[in-house]
N, C-alpha and C. Protein backbone atom coordinates (compact mmCIF):
# COMPACT_ATOMS: atom_id res chain seq x y z
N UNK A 1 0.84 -1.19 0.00
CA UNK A 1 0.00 0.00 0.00
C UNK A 1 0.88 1.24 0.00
N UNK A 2 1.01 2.48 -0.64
CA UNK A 2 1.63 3.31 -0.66
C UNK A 2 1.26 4.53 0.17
N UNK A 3 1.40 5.42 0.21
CA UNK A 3 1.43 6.46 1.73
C UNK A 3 0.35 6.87 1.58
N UNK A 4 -0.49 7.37 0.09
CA UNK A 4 -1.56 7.60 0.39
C UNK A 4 -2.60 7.49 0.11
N UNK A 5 -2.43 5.88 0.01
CA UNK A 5 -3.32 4.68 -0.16
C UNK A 5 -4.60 5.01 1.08
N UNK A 6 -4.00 5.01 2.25
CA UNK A 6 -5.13 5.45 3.63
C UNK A 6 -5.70 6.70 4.08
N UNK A 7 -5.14 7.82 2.77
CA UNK A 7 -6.06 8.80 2.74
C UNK A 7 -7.28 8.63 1.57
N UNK A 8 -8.32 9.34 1.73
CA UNK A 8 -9.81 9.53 0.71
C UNK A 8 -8.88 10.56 -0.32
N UNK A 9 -9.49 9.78 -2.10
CA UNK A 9 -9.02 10.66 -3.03
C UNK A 9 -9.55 12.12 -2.52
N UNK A 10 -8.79 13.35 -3.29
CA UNK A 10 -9.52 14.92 -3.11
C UNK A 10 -10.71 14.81 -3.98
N UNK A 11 -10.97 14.25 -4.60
CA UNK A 11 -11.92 13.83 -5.74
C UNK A 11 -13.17 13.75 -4.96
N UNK A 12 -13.28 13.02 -3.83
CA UNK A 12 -14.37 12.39 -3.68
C UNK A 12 -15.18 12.98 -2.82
N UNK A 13 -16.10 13.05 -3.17
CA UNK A 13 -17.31 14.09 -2.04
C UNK A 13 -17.13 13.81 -0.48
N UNK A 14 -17.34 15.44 -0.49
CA UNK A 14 -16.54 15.49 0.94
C UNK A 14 -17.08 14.93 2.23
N UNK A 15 -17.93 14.43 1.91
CA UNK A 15 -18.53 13.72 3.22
C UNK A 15 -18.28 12.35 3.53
N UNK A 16 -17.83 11.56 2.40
CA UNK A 16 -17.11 10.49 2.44
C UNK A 16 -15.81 11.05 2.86
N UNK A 17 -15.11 11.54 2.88
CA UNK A 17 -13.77 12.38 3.06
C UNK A 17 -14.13 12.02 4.95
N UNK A 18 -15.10 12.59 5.02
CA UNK A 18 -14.91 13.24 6.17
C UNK A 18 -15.61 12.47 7.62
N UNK A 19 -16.69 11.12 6.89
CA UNK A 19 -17.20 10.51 7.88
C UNK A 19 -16.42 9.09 8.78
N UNK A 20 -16.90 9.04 9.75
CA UNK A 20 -16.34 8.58 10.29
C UNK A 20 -17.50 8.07 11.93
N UNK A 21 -16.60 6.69 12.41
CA UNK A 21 -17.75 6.37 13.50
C UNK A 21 -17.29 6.88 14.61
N UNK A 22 -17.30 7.84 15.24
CA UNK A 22 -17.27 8.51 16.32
C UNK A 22 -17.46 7.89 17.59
N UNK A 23 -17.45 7.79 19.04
CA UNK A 23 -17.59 7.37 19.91
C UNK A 23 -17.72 8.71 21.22
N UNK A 24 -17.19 9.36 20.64
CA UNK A 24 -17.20 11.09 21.93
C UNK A 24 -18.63 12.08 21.20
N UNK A 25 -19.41 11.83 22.06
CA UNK A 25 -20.64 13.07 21.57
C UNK A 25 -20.79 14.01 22.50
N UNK A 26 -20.85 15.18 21.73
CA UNK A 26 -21.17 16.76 22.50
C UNK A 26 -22.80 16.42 23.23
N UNK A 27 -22.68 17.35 24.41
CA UNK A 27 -24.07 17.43 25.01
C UNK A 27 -24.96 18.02 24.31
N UNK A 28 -25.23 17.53 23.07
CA UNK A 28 -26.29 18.33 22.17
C UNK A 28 -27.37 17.61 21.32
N UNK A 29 -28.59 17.81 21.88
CA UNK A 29 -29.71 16.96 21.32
C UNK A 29 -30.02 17.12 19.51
N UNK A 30 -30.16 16.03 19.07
CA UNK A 30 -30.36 16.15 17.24
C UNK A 30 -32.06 16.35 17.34
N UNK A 31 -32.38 17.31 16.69
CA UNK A 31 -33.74 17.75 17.22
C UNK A 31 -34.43 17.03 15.97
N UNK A 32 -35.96 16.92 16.04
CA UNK A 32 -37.12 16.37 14.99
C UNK A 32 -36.63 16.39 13.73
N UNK A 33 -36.63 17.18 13.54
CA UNK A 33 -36.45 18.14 11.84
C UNK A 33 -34.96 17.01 11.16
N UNK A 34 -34.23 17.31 12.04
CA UNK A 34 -33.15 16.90 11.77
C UNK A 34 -32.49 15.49 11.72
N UNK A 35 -33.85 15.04 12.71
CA UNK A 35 -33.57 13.09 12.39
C UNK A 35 -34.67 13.14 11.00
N UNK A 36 -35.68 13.65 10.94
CA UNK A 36 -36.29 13.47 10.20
C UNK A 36 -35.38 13.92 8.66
N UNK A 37 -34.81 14.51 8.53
CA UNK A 37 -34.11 14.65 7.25
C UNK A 37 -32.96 13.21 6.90
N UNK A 38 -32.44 12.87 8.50
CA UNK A 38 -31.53 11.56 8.13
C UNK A 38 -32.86 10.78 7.42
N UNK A 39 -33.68 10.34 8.42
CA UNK A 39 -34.28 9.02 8.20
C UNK A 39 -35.26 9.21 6.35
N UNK A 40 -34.98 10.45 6.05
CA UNK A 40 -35.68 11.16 4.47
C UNK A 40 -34.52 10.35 3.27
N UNK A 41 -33.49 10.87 4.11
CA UNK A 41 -32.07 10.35 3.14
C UNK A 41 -31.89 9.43 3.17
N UNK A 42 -32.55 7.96 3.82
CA UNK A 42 -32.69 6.44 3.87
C UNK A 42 -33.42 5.81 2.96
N UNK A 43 -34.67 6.73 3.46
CA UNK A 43 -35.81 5.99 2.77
C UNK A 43 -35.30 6.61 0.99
N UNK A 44 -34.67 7.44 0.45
CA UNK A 44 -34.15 7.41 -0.80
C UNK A 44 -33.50 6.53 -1.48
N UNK A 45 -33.24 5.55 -0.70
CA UNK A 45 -32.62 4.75 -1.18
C UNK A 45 -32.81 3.66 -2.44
N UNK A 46 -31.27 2.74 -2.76
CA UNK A 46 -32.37 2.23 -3.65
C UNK A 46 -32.74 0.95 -3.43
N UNK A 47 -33.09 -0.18 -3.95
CA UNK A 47 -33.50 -1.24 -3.22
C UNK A 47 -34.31 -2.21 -4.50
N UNK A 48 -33.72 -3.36 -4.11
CA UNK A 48 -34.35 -4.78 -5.03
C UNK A 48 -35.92 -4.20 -5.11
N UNK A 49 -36.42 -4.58 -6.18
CA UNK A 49 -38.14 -3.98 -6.38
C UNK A 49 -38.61 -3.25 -5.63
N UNK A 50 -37.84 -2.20 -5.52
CA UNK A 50 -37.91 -1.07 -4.62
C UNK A 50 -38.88 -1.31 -3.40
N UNK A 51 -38.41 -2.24 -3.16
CA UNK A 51 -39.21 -3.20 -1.79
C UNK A 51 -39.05 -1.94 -0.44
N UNK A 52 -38.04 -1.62 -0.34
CA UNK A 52 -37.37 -0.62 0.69
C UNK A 52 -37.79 -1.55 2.20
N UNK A 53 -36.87 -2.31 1.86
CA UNK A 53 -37.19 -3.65 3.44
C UNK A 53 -36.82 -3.13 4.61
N UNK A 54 -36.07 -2.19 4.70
CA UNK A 54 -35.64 -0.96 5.92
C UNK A 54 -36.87 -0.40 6.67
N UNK A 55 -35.96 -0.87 8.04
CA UNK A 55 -37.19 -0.25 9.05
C UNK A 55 -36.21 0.09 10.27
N UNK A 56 -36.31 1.09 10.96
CA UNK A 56 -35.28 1.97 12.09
C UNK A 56 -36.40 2.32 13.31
N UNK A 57 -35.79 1.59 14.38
CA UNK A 57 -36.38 2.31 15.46
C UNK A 57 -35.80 2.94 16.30
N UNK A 58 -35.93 3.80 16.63
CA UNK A 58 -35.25 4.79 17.63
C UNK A 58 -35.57 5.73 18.93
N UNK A 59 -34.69 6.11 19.36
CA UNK A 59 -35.00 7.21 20.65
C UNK A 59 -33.74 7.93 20.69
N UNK A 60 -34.04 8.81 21.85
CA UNK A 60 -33.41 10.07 21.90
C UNK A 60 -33.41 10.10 23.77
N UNK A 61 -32.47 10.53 24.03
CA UNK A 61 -31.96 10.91 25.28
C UNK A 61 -33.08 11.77 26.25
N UNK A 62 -33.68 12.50 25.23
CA UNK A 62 -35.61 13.23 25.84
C UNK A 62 -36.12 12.02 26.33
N UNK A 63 -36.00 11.31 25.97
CA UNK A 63 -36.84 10.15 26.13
C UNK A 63 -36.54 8.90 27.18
N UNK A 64 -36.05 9.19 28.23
CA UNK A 64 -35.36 8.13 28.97
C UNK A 64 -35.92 6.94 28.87
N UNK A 65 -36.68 6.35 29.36
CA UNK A 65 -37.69 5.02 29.31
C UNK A 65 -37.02 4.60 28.00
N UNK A 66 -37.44 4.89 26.91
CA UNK A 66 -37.60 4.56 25.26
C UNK A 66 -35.63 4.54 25.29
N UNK A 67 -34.92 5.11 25.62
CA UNK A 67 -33.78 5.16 25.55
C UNK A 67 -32.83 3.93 26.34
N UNK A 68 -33.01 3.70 27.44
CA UNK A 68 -32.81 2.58 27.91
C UNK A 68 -32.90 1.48 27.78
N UNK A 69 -34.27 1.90 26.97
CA UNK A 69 -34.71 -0.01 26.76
C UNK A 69 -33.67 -0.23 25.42
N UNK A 70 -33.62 0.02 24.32
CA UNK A 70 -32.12 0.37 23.42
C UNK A 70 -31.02 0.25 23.87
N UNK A 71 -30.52 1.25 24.91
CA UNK A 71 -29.22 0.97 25.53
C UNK A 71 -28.90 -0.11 26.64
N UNK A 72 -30.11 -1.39 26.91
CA UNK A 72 -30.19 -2.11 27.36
C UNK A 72 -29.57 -3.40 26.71
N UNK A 73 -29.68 -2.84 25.59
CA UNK A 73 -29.77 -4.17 24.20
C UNK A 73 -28.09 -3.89 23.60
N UNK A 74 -27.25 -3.01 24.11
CA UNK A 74 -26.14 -3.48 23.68
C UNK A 74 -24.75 -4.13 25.15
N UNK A 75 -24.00 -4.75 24.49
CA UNK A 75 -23.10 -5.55 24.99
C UNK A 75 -22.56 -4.11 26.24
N UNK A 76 -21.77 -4.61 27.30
CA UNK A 76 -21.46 -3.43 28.55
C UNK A 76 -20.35 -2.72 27.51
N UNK A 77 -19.19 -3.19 26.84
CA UNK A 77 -18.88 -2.09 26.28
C UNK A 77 -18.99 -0.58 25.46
N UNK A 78 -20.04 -1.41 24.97
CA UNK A 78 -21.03 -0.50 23.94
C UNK A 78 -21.41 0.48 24.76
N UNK A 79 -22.21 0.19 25.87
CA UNK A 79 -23.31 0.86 26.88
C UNK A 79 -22.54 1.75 27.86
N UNK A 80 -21.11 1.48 27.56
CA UNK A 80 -20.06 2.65 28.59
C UNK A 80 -19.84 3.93 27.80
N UNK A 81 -19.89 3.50 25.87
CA UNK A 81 -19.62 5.36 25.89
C UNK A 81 -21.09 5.65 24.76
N UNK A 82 -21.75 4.54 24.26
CA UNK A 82 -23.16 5.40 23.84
C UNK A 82 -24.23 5.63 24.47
N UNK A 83 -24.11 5.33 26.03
CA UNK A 83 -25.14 6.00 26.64
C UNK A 83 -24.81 7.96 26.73
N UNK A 84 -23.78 8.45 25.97
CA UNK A 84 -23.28 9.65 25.61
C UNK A 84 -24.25 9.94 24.84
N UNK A 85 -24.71 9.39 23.86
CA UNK A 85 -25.23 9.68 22.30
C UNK A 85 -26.51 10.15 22.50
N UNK A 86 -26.69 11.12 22.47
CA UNK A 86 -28.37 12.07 22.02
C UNK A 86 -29.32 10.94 21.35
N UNK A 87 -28.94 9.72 20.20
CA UNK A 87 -29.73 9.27 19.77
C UNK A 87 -29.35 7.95 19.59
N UNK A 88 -30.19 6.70 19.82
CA UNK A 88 -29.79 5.15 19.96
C UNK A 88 -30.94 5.11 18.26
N UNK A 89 -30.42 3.91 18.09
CA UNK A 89 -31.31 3.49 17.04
C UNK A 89 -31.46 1.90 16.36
N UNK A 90 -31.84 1.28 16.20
CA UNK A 90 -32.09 -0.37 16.22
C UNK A 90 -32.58 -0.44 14.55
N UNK A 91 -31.72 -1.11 13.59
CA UNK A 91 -32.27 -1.47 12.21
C UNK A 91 -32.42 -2.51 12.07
N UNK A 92 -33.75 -2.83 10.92
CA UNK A 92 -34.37 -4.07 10.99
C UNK A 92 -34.35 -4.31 9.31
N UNK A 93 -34.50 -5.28 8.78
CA UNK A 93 -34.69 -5.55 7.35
C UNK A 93 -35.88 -6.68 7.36
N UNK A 94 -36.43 -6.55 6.00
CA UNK A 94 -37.72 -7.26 6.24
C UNK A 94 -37.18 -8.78 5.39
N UNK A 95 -37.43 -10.12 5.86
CA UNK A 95 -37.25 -11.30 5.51
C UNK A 95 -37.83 -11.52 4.23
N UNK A 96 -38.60 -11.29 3.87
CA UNK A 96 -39.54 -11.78 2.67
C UNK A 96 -40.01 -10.09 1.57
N UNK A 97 -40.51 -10.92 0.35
CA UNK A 97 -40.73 -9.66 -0.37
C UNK A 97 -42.02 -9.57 -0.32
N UNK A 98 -42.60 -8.05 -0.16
CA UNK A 98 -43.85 -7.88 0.16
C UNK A 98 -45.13 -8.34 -1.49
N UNK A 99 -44.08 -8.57 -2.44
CA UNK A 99 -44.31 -8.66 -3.78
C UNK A 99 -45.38 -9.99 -3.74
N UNK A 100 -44.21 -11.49 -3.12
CA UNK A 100 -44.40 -12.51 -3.66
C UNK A 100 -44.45 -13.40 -2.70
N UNK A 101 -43.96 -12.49 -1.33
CA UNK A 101 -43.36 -13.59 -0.30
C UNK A 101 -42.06 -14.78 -0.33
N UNK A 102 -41.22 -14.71 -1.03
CA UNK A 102 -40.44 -14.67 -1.02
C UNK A 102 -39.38 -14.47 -0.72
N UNK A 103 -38.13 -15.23 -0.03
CA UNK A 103 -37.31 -14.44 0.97
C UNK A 103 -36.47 -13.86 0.28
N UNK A 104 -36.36 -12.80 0.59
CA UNK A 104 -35.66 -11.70 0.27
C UNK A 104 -34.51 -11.78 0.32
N UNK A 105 -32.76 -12.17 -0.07
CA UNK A 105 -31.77 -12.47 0.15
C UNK A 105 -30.77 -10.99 0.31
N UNK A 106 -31.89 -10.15 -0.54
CA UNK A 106 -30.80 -8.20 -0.96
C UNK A 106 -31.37 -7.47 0.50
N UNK A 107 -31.98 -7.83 1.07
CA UNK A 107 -33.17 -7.10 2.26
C UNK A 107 -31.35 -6.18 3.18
N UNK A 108 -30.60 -7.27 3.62
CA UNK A 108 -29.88 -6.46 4.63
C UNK A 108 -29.12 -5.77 3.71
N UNK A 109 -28.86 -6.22 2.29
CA UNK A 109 -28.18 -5.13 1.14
C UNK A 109 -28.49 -3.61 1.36
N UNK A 110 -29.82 -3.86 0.93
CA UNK A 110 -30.28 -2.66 1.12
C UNK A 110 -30.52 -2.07 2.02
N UNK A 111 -30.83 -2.35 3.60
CA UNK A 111 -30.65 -1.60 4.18
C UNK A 111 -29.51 -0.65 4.06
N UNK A 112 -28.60 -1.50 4.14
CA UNK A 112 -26.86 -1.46 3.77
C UNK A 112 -26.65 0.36 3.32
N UNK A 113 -27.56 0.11 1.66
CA UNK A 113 -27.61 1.31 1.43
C UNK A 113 -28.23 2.42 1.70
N UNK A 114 -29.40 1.71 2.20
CA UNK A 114 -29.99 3.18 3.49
C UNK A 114 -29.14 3.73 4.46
N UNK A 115 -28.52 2.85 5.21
CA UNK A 115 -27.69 3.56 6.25
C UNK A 115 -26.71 4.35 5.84
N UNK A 116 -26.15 3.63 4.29
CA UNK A 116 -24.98 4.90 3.78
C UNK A 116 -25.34 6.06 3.59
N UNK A 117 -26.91 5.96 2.79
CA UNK A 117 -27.66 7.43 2.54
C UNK A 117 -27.40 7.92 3.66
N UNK A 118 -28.06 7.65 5.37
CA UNK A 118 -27.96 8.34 6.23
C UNK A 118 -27.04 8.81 7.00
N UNK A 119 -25.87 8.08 7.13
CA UNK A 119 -25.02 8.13 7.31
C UNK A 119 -24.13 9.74 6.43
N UNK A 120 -24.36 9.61 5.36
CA UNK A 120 -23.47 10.93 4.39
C UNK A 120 -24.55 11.97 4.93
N UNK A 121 -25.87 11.85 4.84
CA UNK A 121 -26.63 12.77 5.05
C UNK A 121 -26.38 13.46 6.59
N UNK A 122 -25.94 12.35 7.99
CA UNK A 122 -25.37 12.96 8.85
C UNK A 122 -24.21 13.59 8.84
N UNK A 123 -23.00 13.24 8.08
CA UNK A 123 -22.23 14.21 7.71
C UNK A 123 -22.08 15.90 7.67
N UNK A 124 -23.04 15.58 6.27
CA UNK A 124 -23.32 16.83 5.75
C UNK A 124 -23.91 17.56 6.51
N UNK A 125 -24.69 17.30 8.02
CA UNK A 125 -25.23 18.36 8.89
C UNK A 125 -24.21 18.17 10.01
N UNK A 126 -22.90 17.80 9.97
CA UNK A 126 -21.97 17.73 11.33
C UNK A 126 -22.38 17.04 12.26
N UNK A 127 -22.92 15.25 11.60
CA UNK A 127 -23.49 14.51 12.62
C UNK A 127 -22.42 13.66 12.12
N UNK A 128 -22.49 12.18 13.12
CA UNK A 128 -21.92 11.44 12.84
C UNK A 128 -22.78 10.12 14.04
N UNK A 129 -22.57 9.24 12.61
CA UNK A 129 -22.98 7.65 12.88
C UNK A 129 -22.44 6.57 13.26
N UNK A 130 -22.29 6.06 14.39
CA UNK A 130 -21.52 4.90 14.60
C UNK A 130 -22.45 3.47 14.69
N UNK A 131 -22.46 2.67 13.66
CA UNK A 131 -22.93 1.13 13.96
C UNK A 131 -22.11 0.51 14.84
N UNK A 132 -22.94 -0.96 14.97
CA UNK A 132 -22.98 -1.82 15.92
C UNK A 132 -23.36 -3.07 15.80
N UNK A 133 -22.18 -3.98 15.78
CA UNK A 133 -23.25 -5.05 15.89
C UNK A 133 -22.96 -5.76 17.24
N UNK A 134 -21.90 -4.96 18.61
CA UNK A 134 -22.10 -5.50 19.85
C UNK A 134 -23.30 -5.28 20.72
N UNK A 135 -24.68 -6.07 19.98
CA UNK A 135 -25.87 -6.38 20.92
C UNK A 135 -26.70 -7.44 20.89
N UNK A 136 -27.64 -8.01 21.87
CA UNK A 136 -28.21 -8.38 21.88
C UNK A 136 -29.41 -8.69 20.86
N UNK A 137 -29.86 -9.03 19.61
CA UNK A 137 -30.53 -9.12 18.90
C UNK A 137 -32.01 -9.93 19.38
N UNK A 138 -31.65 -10.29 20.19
CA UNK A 138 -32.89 -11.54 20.49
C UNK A 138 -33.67 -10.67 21.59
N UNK A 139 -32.67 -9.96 21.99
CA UNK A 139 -33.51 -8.87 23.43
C UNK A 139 -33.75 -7.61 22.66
N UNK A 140 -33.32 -7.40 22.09
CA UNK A 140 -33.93 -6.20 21.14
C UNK A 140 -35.10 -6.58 20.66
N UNK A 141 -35.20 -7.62 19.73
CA UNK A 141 -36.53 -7.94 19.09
C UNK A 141 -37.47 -8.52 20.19
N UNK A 142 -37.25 -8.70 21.43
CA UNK A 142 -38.45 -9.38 22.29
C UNK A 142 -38.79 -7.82 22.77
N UNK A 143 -38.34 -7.04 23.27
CA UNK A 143 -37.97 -5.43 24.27
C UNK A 143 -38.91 -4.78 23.50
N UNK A 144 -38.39 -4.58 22.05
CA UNK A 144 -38.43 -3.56 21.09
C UNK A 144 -39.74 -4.12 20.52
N UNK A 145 -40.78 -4.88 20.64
CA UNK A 145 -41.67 -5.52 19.98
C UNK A 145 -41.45 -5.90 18.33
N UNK A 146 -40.12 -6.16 18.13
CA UNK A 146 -39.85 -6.54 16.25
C UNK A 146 -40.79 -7.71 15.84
N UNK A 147 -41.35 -7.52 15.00
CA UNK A 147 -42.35 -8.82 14.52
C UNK A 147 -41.19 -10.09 13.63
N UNK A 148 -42.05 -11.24 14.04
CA UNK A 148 -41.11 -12.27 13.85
C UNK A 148 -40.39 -11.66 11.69
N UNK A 149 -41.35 -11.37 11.10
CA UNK A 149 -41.02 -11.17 9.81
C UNK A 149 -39.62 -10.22 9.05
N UNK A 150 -39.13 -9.60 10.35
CA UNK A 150 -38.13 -8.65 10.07
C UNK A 150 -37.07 -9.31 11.09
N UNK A 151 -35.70 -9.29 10.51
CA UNK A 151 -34.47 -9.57 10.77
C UNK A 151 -33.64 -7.62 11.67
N UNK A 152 -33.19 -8.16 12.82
CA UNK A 152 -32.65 -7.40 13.65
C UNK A 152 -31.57 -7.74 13.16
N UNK A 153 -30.73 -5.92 12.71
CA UNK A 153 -29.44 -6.10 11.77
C UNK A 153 -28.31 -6.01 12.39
N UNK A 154 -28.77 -4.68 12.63
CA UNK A 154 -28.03 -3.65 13.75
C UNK A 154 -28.28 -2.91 14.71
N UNK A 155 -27.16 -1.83 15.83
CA UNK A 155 -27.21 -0.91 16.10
C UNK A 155 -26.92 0.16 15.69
N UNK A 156 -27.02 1.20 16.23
CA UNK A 156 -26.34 2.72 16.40
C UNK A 156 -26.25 3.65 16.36
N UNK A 157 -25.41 4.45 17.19
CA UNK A 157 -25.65 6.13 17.77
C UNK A 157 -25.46 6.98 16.43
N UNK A 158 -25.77 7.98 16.88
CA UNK A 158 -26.00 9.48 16.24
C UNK A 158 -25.82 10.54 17.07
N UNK A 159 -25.17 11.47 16.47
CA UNK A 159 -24.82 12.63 17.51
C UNK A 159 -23.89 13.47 16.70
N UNK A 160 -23.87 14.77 17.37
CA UNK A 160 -22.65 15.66 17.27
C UNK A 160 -21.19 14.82 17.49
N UNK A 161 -20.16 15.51 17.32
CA UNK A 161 -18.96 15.19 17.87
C UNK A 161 -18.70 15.71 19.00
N UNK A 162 -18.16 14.88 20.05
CA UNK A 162 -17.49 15.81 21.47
C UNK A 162 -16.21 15.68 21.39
N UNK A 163 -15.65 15.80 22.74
CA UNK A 163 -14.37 15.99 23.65
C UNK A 163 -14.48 14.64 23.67
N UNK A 164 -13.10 13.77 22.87
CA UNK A 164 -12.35 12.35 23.44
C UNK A 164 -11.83 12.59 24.24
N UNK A 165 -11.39 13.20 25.41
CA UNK A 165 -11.54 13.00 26.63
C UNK A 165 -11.90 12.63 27.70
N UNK A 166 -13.52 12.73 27.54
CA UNK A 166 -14.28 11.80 28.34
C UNK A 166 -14.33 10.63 28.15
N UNK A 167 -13.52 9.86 27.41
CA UNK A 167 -14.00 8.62 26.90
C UNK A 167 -12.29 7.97 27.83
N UNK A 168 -12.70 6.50 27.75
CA UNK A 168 -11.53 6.05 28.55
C UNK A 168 -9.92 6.26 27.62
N UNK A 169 -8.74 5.90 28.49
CA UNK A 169 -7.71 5.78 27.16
C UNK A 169 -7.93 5.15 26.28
N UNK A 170 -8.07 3.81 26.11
CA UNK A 170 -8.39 2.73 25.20
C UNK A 170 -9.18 3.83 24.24
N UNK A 171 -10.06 4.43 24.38
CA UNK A 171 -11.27 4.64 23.35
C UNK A 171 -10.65 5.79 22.78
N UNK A 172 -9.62 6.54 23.39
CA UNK A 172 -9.06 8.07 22.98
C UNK A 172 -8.67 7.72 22.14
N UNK A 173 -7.58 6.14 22.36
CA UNK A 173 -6.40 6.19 20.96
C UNK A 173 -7.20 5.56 20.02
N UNK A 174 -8.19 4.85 20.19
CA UNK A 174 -8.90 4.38 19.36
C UNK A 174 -9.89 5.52 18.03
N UNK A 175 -10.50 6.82 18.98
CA UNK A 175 -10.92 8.12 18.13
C UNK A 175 -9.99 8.49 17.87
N UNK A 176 -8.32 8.71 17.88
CA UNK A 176 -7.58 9.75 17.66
C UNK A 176 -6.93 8.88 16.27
N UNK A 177 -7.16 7.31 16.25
CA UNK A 177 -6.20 6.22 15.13
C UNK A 177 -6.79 6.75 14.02
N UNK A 178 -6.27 7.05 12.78
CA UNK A 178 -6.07 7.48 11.31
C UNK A 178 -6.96 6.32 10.71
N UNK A 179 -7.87 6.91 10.08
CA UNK A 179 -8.85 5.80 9.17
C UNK A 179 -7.70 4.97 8.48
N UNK A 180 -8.00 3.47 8.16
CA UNK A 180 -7.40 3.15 7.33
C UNK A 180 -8.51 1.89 6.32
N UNK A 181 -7.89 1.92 4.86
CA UNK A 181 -8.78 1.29 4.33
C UNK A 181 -7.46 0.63 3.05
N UNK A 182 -8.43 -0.82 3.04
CA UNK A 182 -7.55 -1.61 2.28
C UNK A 182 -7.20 -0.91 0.81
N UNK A 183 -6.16 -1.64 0.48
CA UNK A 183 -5.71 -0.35 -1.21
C UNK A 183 -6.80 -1.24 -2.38
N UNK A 184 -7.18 -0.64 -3.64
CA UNK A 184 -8.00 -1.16 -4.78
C UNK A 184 -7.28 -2.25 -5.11
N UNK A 185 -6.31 -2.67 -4.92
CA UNK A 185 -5.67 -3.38 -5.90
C UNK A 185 -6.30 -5.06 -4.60
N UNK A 186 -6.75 -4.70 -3.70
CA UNK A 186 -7.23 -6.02 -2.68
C UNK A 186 -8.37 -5.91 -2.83
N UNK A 187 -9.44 -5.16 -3.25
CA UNK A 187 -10.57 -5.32 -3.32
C UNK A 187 -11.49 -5.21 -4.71
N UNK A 188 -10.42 -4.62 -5.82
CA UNK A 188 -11.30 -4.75 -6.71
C UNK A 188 -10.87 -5.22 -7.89
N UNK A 189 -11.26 -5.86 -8.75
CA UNK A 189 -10.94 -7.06 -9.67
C UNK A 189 -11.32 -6.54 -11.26
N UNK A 190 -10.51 -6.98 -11.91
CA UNK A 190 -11.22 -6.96 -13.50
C UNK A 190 -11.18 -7.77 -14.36
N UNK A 191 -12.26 -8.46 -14.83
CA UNK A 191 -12.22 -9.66 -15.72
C UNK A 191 -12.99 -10.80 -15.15
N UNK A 192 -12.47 -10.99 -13.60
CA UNK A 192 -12.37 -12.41 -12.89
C UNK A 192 -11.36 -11.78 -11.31
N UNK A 193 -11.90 -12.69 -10.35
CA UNK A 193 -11.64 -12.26 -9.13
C UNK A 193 -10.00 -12.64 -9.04
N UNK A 194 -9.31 -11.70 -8.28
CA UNK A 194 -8.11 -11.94 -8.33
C UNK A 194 -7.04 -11.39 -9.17
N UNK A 195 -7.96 -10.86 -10.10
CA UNK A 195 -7.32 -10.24 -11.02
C UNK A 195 -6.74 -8.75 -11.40
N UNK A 196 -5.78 -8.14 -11.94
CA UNK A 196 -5.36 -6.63 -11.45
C UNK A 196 -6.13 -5.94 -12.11
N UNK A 197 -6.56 -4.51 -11.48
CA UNK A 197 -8.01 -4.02 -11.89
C UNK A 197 -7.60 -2.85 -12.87
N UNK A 198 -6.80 -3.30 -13.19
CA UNK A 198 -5.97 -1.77 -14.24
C UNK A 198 -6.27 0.26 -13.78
N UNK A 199 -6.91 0.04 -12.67
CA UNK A 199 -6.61 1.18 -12.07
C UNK A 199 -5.31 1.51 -11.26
């Protein structure tokens, strides 16, 4: 990999540039308007027979009761620095197609790409998204009332950025470590897998 293989081209829209899963959130609530524009930039998404098998449940720190029962559902590490986060959130994908009944095999795909929508879309308002998959899935979907027909995917917070400070050492050097991402020449292929991608 060459030096700046683990930086984002200048090319590339700056919110990919710039996102990242955070773990330190400012004391600052993401108000209506403003989840409602993430969860706008999801549902845009695109999706096998535009089924849109994505379904998000969530709470907000206003909300203690509704917030707990969420931050109940992840593993104790998890629950030491996103009980920080203004906003918890639980994604679900639907098993079958509402078309044919049929199981749906693209369902967590697409979520996939909902969360990226939302995810850039938190960006672009100076939010930032961290998934999860240290939780409980089986206590989420009993807690959270998930109907047997939808698959529990994931977690995860939403919030401003704070002070890594409050967070333990472990987690400082962990927010302060330099994104890194594998080089093209390991992930993308031309012709046939394995093969050099002439980029």
């Amino acid at each position: 990999m060459t030096a700046n293989e683990n930086q984002p081209a200048s090319n590339l829209d700056k919110n990919i540039q710039t996102r990242r899963s955070l773990r330190s959130f400012a004391d600052k609530n993401v108000d209506a308007e403003t989840l409602r524009t993430l969860f706008e930039a999801a549902r845009w998404a695109a999706s096998c027979f535009n089924e849109q098998p994505w379904r998000f449940v969530y709470a907000t720190r206003e909300e203690p009761a509704e917030f707990e029962r969420l931050l109940a559902c992840l593993v104790e590490f998890n629950q030491a620095w996103a009980k920080a986060a203004p906003v918890l959130m639980l994604t679900l994908a639907a098993k079958s197609f509402e078309k044919n009944g049929k199981a749906n095999r693209h369902a967590e795909h697409d979520l996939g790409l909902a969360l990226g929508n939302l995810s850039l879309q938190a960006a672009s308002l100076g939010l930032h998204v961290h998934e999860m998959a240290g939780f409980d899935a089986a206590q989420a979907a009993q807690d959270l009332g998930v109907p047997p027909e939808y698959t529990v995917v994931s977690m995860a917070t939403i919030g401003y950025p704070g002070d890594p400070q409050n967070l333990s050492e472990a987690l400082r050097e962990k927010e302060a470590a330099p994104r890194t991402r594998k080089a093209l020449s390991e992930i993308v292929f031309r012709g046939g897998f394995g093969e050099l991608n002439g980029l």
